[in-house]
PDB file of N, CA and C in Angstrom:
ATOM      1  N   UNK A   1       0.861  -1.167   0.000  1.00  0.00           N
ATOM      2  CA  UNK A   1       0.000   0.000   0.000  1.00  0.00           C
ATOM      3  C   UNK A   1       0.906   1.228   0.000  1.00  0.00           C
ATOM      4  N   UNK A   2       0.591   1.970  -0.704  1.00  0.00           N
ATOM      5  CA  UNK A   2       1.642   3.330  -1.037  1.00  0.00           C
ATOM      6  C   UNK A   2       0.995   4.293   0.275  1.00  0.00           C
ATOM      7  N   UNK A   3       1.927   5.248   0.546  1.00  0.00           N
ATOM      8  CA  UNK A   3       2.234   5.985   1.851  1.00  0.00           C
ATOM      9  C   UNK A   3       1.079   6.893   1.942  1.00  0.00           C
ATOM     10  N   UNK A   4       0.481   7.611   0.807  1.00  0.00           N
ATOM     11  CA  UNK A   4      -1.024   8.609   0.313  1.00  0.00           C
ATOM     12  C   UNK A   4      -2.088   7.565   1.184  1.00  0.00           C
ATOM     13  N   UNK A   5      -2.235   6.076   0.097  1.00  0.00           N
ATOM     14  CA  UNK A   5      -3.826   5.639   0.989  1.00  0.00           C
ATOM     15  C   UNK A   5      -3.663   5.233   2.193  1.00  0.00           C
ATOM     16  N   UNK A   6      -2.643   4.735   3.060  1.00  0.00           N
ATOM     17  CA  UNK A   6      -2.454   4.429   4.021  1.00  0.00           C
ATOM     18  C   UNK A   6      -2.907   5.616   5.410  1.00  0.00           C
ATOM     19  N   UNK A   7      -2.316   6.860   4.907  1.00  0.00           N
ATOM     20  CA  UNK A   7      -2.584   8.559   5.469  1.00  0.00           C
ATOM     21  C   UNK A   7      -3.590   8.364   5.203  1.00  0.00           C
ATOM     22  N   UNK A   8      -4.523   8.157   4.354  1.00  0.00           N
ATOM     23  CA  UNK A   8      -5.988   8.510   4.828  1.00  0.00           C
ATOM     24  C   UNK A   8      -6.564   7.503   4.884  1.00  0.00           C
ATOM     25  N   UNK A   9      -6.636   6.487   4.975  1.00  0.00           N
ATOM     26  CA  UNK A   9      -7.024   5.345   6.179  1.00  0.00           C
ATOM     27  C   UNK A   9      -6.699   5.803   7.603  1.00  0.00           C
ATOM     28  N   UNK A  10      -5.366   6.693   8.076  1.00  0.00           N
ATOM     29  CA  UNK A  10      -5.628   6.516   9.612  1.00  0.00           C
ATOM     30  C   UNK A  10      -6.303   7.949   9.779  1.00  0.00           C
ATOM     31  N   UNK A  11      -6.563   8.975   8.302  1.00  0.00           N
ATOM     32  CA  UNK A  11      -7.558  10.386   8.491  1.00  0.00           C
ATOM     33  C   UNK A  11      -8.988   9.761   8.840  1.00  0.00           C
ATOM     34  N   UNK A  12      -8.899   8.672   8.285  1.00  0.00           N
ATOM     35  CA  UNK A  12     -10.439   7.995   8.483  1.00  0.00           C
ATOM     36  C   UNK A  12     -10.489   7.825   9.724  1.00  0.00           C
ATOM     37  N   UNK A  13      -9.584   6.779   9.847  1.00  0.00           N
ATOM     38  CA  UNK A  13      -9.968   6.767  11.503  1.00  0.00           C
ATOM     39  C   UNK A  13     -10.037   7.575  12.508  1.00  0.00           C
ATOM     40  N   UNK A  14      -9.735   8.411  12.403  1.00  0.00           N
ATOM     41  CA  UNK A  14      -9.410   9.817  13.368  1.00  0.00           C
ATOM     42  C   UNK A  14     -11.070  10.327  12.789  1.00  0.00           C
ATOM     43  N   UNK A  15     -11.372  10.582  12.219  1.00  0.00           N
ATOM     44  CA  UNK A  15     -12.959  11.304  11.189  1.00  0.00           C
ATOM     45  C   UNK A  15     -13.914  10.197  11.825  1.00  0.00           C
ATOM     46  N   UNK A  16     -13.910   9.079  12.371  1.00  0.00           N
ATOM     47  CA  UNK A  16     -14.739   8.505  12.522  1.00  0.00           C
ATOM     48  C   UNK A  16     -14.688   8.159  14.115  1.00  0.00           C
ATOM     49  N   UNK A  17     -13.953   8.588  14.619  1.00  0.00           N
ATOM     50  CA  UNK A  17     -14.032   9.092  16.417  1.00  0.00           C
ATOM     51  C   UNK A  17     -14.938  10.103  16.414  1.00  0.00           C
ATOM     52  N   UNK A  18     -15.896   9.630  17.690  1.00  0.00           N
ATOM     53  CA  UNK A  18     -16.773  10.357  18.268  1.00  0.00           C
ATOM     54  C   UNK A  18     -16.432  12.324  17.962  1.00  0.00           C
ATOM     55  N   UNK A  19     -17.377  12.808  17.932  1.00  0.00           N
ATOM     56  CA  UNK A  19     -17.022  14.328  18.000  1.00  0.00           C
ATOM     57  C   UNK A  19     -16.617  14.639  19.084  1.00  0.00           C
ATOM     58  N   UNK A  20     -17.200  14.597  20.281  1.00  0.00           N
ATOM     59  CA  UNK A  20     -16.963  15.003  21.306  1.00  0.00           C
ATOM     60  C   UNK A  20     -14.771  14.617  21.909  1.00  0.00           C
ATOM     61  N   UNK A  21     -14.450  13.047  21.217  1.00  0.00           N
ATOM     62  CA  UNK A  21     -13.171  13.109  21.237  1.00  0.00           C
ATOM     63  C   UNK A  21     -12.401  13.581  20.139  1.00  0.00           C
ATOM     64  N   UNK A  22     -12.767  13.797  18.955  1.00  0.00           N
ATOM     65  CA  UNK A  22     -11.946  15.100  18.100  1.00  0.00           C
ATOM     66  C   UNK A  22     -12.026  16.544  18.765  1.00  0.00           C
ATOM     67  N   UNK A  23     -12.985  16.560  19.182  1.00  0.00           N
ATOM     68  CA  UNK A  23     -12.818  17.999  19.600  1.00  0.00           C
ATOM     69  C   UNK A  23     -11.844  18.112  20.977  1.00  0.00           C
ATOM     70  N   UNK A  24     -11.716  17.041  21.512  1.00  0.00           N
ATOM     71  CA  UNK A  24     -10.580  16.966  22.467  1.00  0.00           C
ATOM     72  C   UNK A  24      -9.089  16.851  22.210  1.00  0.00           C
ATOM     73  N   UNK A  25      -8.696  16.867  21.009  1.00  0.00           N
ATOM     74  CA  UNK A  25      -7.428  16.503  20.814  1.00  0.00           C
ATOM     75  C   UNK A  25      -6.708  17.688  20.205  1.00  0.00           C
ATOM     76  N   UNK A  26      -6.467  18.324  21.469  1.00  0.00           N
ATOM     77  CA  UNK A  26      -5.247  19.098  21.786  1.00  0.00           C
ATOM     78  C   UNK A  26      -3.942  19.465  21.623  1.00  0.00           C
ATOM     79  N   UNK A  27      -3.564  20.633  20.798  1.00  0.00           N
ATOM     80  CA  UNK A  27      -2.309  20.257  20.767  1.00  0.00           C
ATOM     81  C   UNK A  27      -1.515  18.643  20.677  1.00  0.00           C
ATOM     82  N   UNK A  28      -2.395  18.649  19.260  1.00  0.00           N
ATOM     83  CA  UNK A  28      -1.671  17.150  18.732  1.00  0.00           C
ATOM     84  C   UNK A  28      -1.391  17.174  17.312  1.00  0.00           C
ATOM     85  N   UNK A  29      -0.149  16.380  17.140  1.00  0.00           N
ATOM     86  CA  UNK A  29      -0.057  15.725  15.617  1.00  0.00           C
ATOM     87  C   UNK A  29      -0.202  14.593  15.287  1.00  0.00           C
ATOM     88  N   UNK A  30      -0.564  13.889  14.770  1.00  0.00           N
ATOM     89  CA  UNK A  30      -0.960  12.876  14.123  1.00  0.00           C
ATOM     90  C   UNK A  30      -0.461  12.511  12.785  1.00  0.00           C
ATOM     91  N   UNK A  31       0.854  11.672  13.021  1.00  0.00           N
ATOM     92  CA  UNK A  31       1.515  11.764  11.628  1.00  0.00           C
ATOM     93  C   UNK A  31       2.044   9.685  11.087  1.00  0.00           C
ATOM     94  N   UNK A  32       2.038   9.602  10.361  1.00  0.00           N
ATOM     95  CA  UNK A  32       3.025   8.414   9.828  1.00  0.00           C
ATOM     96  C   UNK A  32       3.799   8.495   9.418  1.00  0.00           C
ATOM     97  N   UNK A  33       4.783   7.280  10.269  1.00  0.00           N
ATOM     98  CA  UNK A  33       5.908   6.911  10.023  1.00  0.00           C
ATOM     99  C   UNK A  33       6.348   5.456   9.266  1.00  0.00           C
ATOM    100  N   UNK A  34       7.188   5.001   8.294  1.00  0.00           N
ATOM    101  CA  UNK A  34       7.630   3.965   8.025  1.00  0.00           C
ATOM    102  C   UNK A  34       7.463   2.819   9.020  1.00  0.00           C
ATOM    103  N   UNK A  35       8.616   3.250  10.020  1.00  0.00           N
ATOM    104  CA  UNK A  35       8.579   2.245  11.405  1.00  0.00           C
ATOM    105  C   UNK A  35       9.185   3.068  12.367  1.00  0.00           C
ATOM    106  N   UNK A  36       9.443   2.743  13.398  1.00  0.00           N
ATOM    107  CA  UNK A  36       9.838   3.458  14.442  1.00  0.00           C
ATOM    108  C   UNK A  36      11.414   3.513  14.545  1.00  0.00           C
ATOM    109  N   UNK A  37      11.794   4.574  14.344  1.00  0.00           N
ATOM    110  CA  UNK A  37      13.418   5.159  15.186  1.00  0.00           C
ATOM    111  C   UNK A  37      13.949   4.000  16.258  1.00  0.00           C
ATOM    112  N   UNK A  38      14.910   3.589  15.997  1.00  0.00           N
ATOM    113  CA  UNK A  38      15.603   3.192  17.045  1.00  0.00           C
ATOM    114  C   UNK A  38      15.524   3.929  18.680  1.00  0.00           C
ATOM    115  N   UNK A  39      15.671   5.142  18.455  1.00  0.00           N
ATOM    116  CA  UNK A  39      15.243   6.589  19.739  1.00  0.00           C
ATOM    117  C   UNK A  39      14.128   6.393  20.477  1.00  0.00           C
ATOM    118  N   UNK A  40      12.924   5.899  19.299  1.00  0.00           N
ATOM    119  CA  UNK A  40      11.524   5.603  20.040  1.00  0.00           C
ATOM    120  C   UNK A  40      11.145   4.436  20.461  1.00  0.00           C
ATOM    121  N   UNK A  41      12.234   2.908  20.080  1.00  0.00           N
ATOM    122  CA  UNK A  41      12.226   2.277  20.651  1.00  0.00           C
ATOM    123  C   UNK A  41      13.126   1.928  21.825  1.00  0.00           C
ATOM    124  N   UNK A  42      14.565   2.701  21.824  1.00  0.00           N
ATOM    125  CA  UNK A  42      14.949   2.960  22.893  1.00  0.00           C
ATOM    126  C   UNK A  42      14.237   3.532  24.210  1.00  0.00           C
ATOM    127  N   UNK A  43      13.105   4.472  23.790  1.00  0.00           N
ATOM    128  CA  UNK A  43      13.159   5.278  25.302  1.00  0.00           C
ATOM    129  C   UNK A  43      11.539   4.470  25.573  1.00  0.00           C
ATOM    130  N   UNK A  44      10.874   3.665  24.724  1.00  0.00           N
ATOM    131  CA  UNK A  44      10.612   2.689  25.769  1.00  0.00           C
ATOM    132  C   UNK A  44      10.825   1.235  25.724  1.00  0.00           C
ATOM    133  N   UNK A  45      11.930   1.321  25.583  1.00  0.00           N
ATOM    134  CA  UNK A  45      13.157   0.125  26.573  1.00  0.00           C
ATOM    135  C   UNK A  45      12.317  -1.059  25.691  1.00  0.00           C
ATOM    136  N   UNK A  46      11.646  -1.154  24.638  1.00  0.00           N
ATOM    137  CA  UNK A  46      11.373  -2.170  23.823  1.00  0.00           C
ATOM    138  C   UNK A  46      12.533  -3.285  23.060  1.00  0.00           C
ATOM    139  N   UNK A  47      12.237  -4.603  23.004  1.00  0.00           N
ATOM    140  CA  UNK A  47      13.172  -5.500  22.762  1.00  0.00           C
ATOM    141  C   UNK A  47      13.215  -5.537  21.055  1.00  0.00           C
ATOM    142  N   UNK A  48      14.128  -6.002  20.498  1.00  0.00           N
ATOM    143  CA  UNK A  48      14.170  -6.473  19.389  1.00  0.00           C
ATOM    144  C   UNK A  48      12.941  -7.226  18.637  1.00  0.00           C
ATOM    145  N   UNK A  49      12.396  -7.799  19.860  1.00  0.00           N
ATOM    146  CA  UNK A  49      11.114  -8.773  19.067  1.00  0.00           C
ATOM    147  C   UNK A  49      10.096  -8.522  19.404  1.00  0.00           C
ATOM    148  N   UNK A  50       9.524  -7.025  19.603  1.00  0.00           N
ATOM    149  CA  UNK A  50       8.514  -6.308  20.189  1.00  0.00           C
ATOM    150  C   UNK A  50       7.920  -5.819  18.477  1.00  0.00           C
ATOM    151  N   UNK A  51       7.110  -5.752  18.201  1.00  0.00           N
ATOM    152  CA  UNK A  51       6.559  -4.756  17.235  1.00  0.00           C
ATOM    153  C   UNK A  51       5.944  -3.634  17.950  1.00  0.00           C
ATOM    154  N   UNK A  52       5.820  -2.433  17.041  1.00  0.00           N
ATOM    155  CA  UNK A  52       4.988  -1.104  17.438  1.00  0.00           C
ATOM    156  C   UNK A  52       4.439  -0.558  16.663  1.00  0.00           C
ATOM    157  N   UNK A  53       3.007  -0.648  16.479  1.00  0.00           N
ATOM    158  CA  UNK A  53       2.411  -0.276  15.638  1.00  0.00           C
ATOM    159  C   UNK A  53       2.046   0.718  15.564  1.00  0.00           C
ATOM    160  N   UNK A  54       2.050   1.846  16.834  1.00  0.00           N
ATOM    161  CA  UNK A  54       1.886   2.881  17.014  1.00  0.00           C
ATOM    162  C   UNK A  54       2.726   3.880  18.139  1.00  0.00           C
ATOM    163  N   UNK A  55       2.902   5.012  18.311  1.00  0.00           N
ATOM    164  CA  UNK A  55       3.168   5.551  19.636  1.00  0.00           C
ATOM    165  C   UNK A  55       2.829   6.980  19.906  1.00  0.00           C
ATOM    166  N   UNK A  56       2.260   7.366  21.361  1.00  0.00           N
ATOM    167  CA  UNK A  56       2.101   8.443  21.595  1.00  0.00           C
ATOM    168  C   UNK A  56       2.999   9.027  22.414  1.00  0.00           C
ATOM    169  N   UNK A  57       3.592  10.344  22.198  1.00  0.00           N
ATOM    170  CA  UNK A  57       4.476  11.307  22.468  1.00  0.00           C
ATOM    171  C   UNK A  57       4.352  12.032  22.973  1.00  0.00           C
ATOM    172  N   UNK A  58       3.798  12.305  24.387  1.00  0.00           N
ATOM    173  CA  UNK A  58       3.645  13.906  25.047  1.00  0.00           C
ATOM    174  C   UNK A  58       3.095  13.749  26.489  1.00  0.00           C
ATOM    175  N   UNK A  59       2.249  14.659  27.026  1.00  0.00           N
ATOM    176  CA  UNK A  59       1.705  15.051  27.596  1.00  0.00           C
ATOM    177  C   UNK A  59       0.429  14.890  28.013  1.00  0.00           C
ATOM    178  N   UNK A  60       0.004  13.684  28.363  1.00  0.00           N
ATOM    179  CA  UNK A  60      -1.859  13.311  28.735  1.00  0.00           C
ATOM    180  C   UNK A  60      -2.426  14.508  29.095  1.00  0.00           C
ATOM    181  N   UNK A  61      -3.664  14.427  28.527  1.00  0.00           N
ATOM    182  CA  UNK A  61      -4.054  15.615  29.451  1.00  0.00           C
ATOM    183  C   UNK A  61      -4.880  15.730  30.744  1.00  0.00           C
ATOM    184  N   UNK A  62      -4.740  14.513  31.700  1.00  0.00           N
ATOM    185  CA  UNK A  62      -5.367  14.203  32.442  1.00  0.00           C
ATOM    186  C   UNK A  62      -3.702  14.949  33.289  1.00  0.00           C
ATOM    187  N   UNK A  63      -2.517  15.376  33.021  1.00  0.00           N
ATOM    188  CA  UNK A  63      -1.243  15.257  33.662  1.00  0.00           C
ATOM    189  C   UNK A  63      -1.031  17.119  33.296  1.00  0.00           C
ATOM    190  N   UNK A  64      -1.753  17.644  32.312  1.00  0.00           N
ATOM    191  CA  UNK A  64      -1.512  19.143  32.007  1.00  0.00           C
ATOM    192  C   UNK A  64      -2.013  19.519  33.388  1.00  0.00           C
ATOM    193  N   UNK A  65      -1.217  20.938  33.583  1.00  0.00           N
ATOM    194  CA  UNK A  65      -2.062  21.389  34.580  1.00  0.00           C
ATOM    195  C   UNK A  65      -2.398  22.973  34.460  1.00  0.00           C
ATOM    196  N   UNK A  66      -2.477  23.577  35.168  1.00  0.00           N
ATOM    197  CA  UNK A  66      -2.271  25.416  34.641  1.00  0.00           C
ATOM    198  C   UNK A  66      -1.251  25.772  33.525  1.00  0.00           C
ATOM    199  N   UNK A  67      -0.208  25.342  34.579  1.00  0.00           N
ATOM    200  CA  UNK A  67       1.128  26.064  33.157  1.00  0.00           C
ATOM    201  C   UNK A  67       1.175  24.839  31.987  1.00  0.00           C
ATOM    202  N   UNK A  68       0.197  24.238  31.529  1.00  0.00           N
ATOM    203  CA  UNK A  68       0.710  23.879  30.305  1.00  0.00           C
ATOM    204  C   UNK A  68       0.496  25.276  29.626  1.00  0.00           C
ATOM    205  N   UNK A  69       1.413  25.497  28.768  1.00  0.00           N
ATOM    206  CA  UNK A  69       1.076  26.058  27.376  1.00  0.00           C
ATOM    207  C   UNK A  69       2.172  27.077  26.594  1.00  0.00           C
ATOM    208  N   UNK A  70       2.598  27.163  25.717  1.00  0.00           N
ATOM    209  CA  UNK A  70       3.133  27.410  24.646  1.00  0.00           C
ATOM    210  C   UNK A  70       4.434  26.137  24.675  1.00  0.00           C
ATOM    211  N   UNK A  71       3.928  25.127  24.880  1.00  0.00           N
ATOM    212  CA  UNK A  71       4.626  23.553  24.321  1.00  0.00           C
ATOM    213  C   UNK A  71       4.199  22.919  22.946  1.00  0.00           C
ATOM    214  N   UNK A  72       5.355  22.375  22.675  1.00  0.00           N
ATOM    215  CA  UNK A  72       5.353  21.976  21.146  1.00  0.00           C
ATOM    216  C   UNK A  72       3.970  20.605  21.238  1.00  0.00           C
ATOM    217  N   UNK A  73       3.528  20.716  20.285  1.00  0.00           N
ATOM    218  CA  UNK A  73       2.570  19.619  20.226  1.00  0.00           C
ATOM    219  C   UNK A  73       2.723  18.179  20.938  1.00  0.00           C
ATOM    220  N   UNK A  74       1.739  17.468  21.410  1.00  0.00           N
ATOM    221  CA  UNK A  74       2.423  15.655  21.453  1.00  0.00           C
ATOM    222  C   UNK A  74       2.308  15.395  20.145  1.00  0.00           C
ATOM    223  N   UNK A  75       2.299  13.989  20.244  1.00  0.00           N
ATOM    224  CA  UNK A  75       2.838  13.309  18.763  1.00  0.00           C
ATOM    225  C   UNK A  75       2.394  12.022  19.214  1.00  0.00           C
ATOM    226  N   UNK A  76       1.627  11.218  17.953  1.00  0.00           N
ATOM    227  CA  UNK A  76       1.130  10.153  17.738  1.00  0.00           C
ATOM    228  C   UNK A  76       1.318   9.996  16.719  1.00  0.00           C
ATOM    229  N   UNK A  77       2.343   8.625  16.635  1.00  0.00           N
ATOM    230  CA  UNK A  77       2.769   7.994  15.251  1.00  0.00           C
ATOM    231  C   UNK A  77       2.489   6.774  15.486  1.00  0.00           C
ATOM    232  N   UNK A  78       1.766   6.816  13.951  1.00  0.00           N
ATOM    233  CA  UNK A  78       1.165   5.286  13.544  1.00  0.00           C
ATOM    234  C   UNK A  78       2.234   4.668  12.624  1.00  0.00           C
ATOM    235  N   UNK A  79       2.539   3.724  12.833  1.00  0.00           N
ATOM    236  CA  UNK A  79       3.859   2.681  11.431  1.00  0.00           C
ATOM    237  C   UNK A  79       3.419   1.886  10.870  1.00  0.00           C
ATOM    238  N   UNK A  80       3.544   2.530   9.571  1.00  0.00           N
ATOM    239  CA  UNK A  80       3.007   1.848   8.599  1.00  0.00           C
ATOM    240  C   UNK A  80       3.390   0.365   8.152  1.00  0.00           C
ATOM    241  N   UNK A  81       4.870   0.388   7.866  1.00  0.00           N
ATOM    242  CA  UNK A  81       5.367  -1.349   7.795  1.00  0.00           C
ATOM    243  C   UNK A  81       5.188  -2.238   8.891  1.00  0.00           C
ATOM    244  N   UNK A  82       5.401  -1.739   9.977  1.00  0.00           N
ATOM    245  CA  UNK A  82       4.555  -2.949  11.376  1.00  0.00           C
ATOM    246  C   UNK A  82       2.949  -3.584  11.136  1.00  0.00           C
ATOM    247  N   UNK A  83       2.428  -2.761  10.292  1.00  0.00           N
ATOM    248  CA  UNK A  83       0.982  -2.685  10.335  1.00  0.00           C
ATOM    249  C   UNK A  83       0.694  -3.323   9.307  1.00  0.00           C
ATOM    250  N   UNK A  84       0.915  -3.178   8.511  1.00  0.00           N
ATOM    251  CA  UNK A  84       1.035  -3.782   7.016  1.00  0.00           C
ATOM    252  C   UNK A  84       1.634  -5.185   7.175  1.00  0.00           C
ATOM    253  N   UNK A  85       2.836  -5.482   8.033  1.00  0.00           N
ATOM    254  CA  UNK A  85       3.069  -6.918   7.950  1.00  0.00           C
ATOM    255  C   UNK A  85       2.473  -7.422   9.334  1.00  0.00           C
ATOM    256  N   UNK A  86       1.330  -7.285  10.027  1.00  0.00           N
ATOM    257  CA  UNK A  86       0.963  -7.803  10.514  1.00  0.00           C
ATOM    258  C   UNK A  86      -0.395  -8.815  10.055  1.00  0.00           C
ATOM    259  N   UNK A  87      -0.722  -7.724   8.839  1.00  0.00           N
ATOM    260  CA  UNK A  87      -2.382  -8.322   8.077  1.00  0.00           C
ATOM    261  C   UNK A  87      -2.087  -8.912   6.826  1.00  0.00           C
ATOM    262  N   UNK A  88      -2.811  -9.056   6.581  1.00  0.00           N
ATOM    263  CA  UNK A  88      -3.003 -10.072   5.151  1.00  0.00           C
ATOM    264  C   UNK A  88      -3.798  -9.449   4.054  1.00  0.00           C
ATOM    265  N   UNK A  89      -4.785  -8.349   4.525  1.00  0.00           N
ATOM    266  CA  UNK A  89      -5.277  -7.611   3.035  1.00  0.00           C
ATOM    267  C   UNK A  89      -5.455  -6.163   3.412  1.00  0.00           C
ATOM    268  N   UNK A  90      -6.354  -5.625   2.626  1.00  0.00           N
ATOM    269  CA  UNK A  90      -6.534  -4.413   2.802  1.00  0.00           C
ATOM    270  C   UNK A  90      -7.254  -4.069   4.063  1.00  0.00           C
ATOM    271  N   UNK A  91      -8.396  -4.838   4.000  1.00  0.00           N
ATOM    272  CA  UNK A  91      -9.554  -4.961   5.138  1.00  0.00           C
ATOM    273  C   UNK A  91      -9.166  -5.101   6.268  1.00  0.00           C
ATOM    274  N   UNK A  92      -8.072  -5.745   6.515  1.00  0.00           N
ATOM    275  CA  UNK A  92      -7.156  -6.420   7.756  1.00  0.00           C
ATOM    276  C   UNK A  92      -6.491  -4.924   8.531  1.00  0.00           C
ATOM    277  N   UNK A  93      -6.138  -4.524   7.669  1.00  0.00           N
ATOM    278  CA  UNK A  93      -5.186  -3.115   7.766  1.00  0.00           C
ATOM    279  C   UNK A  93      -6.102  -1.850   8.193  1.00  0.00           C
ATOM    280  N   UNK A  94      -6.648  -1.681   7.369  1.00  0.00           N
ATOM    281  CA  UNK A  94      -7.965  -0.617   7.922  1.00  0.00           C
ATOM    282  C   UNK A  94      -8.690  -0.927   9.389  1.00  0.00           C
ATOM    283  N   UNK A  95      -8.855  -2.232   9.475  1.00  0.00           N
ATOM    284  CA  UNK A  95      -9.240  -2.713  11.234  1.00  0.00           C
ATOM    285  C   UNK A  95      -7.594  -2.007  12.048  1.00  0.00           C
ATOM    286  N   UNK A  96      -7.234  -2.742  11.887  1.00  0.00           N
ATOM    287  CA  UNK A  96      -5.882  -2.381  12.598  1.00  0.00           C
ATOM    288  C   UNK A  96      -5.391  -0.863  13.064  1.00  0.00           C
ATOM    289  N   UNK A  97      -5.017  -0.381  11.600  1.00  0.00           N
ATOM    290  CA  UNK A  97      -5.225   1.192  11.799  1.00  0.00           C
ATOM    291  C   UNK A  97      -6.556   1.718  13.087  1.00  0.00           C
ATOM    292  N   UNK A  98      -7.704   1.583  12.486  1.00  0.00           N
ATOM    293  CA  UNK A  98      -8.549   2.130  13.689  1.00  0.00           C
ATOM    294  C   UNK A  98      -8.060   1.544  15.106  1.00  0.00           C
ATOM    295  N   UNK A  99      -7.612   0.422  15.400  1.00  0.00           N
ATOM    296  CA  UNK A  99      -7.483  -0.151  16.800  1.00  0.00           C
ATOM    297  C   UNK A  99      -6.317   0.667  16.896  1.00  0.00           C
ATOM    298  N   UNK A 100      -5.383   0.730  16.694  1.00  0.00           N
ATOM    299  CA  UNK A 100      -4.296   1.560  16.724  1.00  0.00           C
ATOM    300  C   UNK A 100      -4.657   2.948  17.269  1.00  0.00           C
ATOM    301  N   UNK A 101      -5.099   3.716  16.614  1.00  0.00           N
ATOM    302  CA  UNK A 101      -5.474   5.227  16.494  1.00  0.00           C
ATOM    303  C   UNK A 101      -5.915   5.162  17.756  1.00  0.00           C
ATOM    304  N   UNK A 102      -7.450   4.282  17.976  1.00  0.00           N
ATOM    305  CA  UNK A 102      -7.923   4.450  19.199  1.00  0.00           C
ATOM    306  C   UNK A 102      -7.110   4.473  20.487  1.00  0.00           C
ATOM    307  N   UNK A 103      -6.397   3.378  20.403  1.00  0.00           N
ATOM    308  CA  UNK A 103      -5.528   2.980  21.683  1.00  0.00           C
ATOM    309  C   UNK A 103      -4.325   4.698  21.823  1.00  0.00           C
ATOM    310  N   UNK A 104      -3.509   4.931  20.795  1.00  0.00           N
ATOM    311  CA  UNK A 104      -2.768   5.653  20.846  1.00  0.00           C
ATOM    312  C   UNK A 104      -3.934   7.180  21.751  1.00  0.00           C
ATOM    313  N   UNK A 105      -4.926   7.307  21.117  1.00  0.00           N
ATOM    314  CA  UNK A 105      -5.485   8.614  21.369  1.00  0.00           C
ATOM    315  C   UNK A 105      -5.776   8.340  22.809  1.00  0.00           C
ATOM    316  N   UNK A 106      -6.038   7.082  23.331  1.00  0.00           N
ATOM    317  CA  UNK A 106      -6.270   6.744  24.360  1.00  0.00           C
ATOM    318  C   UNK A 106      -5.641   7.244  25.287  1.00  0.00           C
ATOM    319  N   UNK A 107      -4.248   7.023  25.295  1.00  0.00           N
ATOM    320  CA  UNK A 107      -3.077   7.297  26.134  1.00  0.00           C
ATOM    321  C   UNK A 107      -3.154   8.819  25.994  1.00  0.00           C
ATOM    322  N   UNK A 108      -3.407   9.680  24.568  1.00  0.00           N
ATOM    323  CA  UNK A 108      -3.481  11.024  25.002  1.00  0.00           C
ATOM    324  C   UNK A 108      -4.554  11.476  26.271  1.00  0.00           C
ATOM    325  N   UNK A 109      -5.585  10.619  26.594  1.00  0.00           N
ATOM    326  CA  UNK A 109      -6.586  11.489  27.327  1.00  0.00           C
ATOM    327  C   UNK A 109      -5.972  10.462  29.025  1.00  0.00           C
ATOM    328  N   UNK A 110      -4.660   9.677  29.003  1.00  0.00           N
ATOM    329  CA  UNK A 110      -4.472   9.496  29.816  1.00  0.00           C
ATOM    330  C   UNK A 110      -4.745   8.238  30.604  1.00  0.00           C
ATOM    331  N   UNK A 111      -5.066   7.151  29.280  1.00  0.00           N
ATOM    332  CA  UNK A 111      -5.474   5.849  30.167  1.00  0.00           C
ATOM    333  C   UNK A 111      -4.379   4.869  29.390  1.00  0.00           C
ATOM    334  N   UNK A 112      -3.896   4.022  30.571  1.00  0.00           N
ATOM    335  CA  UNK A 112      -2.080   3.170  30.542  1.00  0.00           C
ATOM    336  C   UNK A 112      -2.713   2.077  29.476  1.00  0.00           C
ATOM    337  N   UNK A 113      -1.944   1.199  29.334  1.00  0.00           N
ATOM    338  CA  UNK A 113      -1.785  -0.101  28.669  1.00  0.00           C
ATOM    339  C   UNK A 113      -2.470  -1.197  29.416  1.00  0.00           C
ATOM    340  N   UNK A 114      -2.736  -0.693  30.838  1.00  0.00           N
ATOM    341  CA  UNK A 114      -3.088  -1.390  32.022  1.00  0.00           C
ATOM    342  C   UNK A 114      -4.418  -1.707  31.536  1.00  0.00           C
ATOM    343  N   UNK A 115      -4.970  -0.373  31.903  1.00  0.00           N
ATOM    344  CA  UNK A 115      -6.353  -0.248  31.988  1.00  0.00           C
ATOM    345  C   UNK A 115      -6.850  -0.195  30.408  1.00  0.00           C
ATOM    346  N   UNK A 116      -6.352  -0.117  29.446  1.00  0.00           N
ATOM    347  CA  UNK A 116      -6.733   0.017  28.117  1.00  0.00           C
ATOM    348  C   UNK A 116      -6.856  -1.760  28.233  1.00  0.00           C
ATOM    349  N   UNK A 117      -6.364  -2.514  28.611  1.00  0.00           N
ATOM    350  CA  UNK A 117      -6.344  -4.043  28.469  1.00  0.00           C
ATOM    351  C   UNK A 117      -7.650  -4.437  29.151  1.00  0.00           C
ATOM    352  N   UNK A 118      -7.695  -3.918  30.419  1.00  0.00           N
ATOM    353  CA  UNK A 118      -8.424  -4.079  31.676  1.00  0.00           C
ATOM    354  C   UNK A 118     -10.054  -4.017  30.821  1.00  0.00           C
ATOM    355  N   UNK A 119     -10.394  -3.033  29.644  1.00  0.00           N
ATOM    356  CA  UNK A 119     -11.274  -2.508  28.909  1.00  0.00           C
ATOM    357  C   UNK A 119     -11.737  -3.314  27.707  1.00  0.00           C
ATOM    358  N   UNK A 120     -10.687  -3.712  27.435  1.00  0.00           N
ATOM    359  CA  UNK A 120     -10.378  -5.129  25.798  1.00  0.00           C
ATOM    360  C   UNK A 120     -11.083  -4.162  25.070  1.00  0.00           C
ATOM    361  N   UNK A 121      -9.963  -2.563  24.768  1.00  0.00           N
ATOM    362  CA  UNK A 121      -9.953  -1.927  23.958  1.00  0.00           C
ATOM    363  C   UNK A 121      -8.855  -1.912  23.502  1.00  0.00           C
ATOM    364  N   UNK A 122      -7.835  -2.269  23.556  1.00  0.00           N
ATOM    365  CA  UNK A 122      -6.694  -1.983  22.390  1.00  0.00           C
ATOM    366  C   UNK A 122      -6.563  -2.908  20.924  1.00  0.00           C
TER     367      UNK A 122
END
């Protein structure tokens, strides 16, 4: 899948979150990446045989407090080759992407890996 339809498969998914959580997303970018930086799998201490299909970068906002503000955006990157070799067609990938997106945006409003499991939402 070329790098254009893939970007708007995860615009979709983001367009098809509730209004009330688009309108919450704050000082964010939302971008794709190939795969993840060595940097971003360094700083969370991920192994060689971990995949990452996604990651969020910043600041929950359950953790902002008064003085947030004039900070550079967070950052949520979705990877495209993790994602792609995890499925088998197109259809496969478009599920994925949305589970992705969700979970990542998740962590923006501040809920762990814990409790995102705890939910059998990721």
């Amino acid at each position: 899948m070329d790098t254009q339809q893939f970007e708007q498969l995860v615009a979709r998914a983001i367009e098809s979150m509730p209004e009330e959580i688009r309108e919450r997303l704050e000082n964010i970018d939302i971008v794709v990446a190939d795969e993840p930086t060595r940097e971003q799998l360094r700083s969370l201490g991920s192994g060689r045989n971990e995949t990452l299909l996604g990651l969020y970068e910043g600041v929950p906002l359950t953790n902002r407090t008064y003085g947030y503000s004039f900070v550079m955006p967070d950052k949520i990157t979705i990877f495209q080759r993790p994602i792609e070799a995890s499925c088998k067609n197109e259809s496969q990938i478009t599920s994925k992407i949305q589970r992705v997106v969700r979970h990542e945006i998740a962590h923006h409003f501040g809920i762990d890996d814990d409790r995102l499991e705890e939910l059998g939402r990721y």
